[in-house]
C-alpha atoms as a PDB file:
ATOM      1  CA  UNK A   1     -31.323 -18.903  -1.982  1.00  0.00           C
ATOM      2  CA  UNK A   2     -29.381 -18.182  -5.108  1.00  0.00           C
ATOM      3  CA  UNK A   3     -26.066 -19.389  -5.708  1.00  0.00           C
ATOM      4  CA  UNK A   4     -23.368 -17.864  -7.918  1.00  0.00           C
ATOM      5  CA  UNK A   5     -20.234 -19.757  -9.412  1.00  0.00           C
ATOM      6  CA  UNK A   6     -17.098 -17.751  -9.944  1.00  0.00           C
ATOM      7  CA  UNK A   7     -13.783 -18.223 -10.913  1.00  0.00           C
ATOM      8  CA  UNK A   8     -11.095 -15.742  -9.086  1.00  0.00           C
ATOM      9  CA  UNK A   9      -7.842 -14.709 -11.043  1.00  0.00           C
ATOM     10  CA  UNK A  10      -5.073 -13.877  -9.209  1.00  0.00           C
ATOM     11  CA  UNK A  11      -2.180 -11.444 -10.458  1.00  0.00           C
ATOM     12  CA  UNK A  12       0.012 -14.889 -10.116  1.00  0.00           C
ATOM     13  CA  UNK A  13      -1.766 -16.832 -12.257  1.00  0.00           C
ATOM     14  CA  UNK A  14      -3.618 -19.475 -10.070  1.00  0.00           C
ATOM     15  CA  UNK A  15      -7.318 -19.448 -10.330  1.00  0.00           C
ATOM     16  CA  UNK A  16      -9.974 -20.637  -7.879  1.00  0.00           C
ATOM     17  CA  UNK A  17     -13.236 -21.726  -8.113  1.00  0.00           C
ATOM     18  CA  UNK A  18     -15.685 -20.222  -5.615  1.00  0.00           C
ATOM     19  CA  UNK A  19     -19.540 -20.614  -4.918  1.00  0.00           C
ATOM     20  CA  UNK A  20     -21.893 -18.043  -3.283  1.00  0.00           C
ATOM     21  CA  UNK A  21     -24.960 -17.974  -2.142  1.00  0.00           C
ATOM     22  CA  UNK A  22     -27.860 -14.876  -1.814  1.00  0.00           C
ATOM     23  CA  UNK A  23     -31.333 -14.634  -0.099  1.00  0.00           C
ATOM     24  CA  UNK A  24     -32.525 -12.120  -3.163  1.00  0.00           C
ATOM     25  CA  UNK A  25     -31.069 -11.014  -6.041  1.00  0.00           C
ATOM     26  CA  UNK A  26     -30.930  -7.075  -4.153  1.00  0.00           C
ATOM     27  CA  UNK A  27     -27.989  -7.921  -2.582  1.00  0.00           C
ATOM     28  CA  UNK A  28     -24.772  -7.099  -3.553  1.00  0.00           C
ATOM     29  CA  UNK A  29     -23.063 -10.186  -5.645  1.00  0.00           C
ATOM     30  CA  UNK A  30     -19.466 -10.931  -5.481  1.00  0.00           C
ATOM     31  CA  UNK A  31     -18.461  -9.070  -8.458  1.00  0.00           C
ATOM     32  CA  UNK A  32     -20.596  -5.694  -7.454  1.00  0.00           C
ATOM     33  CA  UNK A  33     -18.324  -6.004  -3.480  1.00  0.00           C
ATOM     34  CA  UNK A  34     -14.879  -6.202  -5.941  1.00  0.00           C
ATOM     35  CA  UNK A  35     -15.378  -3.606  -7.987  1.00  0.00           C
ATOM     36  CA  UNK A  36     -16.693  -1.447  -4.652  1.00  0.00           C
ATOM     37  CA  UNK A  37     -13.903  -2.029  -2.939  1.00  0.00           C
ATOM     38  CA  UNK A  38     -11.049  -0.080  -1.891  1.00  0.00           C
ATOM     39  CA  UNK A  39      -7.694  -1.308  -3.116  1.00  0.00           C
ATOM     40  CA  UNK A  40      -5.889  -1.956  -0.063  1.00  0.00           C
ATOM     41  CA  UNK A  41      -9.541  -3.735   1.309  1.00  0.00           C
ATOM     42  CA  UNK A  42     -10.059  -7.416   2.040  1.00  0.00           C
ATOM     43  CA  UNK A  43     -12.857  -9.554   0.013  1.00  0.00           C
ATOM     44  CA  UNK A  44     -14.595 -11.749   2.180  1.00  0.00           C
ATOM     45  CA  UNK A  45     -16.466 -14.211   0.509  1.00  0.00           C
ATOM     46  CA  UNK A  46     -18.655 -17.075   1.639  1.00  0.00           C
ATOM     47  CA  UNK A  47     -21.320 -17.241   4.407  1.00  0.00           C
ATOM     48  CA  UNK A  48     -20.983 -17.625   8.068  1.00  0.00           C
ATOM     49  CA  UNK A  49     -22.321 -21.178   8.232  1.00  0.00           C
ATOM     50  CA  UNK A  50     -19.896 -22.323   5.428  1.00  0.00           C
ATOM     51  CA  UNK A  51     -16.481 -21.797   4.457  1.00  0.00           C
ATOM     52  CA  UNK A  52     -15.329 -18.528   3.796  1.00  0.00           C
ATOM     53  CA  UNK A  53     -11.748 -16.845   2.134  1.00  0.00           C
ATOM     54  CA  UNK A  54     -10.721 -13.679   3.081  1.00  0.00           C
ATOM     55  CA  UNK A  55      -8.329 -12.803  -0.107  1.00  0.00           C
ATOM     56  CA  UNK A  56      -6.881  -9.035  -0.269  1.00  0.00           C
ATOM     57  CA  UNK A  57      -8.180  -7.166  -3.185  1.00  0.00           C
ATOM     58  CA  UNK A  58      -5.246  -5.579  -4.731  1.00  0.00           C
ATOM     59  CA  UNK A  59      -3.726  -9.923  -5.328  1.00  0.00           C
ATOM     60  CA  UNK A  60      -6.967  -9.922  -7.598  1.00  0.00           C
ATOM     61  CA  UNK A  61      -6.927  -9.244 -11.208  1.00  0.00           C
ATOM     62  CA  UNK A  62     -10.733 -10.382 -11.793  1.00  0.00           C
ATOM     63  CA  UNK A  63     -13.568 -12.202 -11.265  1.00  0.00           C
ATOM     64  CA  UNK A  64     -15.811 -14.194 -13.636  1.00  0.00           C
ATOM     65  CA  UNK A  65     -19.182 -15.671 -13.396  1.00  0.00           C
ATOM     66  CA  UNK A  66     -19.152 -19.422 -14.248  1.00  0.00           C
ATOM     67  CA  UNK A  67     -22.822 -20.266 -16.092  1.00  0.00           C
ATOM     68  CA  UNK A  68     -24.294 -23.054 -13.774  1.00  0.00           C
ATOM     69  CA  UNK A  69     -24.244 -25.919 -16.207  1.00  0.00           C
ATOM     70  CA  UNK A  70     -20.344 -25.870 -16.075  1.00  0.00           C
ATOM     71  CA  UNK A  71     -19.691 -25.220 -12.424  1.00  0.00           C
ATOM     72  CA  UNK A  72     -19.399 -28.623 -11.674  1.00  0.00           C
END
């Protein structure tokens, strides 16, 4: 499994920190399902067997990668 930090900022300022994780690097990664994604859509993010947010798109204003040896 791969896991992928990322920090989410919001058009209000706040930021959260967020961790995903992938069987193979073909599927679609967090940032690839944000830019997809309609305007008016809902990012899910997470995995069924672990917490998950459900934050609207349009309340995003980006997403970052965070390199693995600062995640923590």
């Amino acid at each position: 499994m791969i896991v992928t930090y990322y920090r989410i900022h919001f058009m209000n300022g706040e930021v959260l920190n967020v961790c995903e994780g992938r069987e193979d690097e073909d599927c679609a990664d967090l940032i690839d399902r944000f830019y997809e994604a309609l305007p008016e859509g809902v990012l899910q993010i997470g995995q069924e067997d672990m917490p998950q947010y459900f934050i609207p798109v349009d309340n995003i204003l980006y997403i970052s990668r965070i390199p693995e040896d600062c995640a923590e």
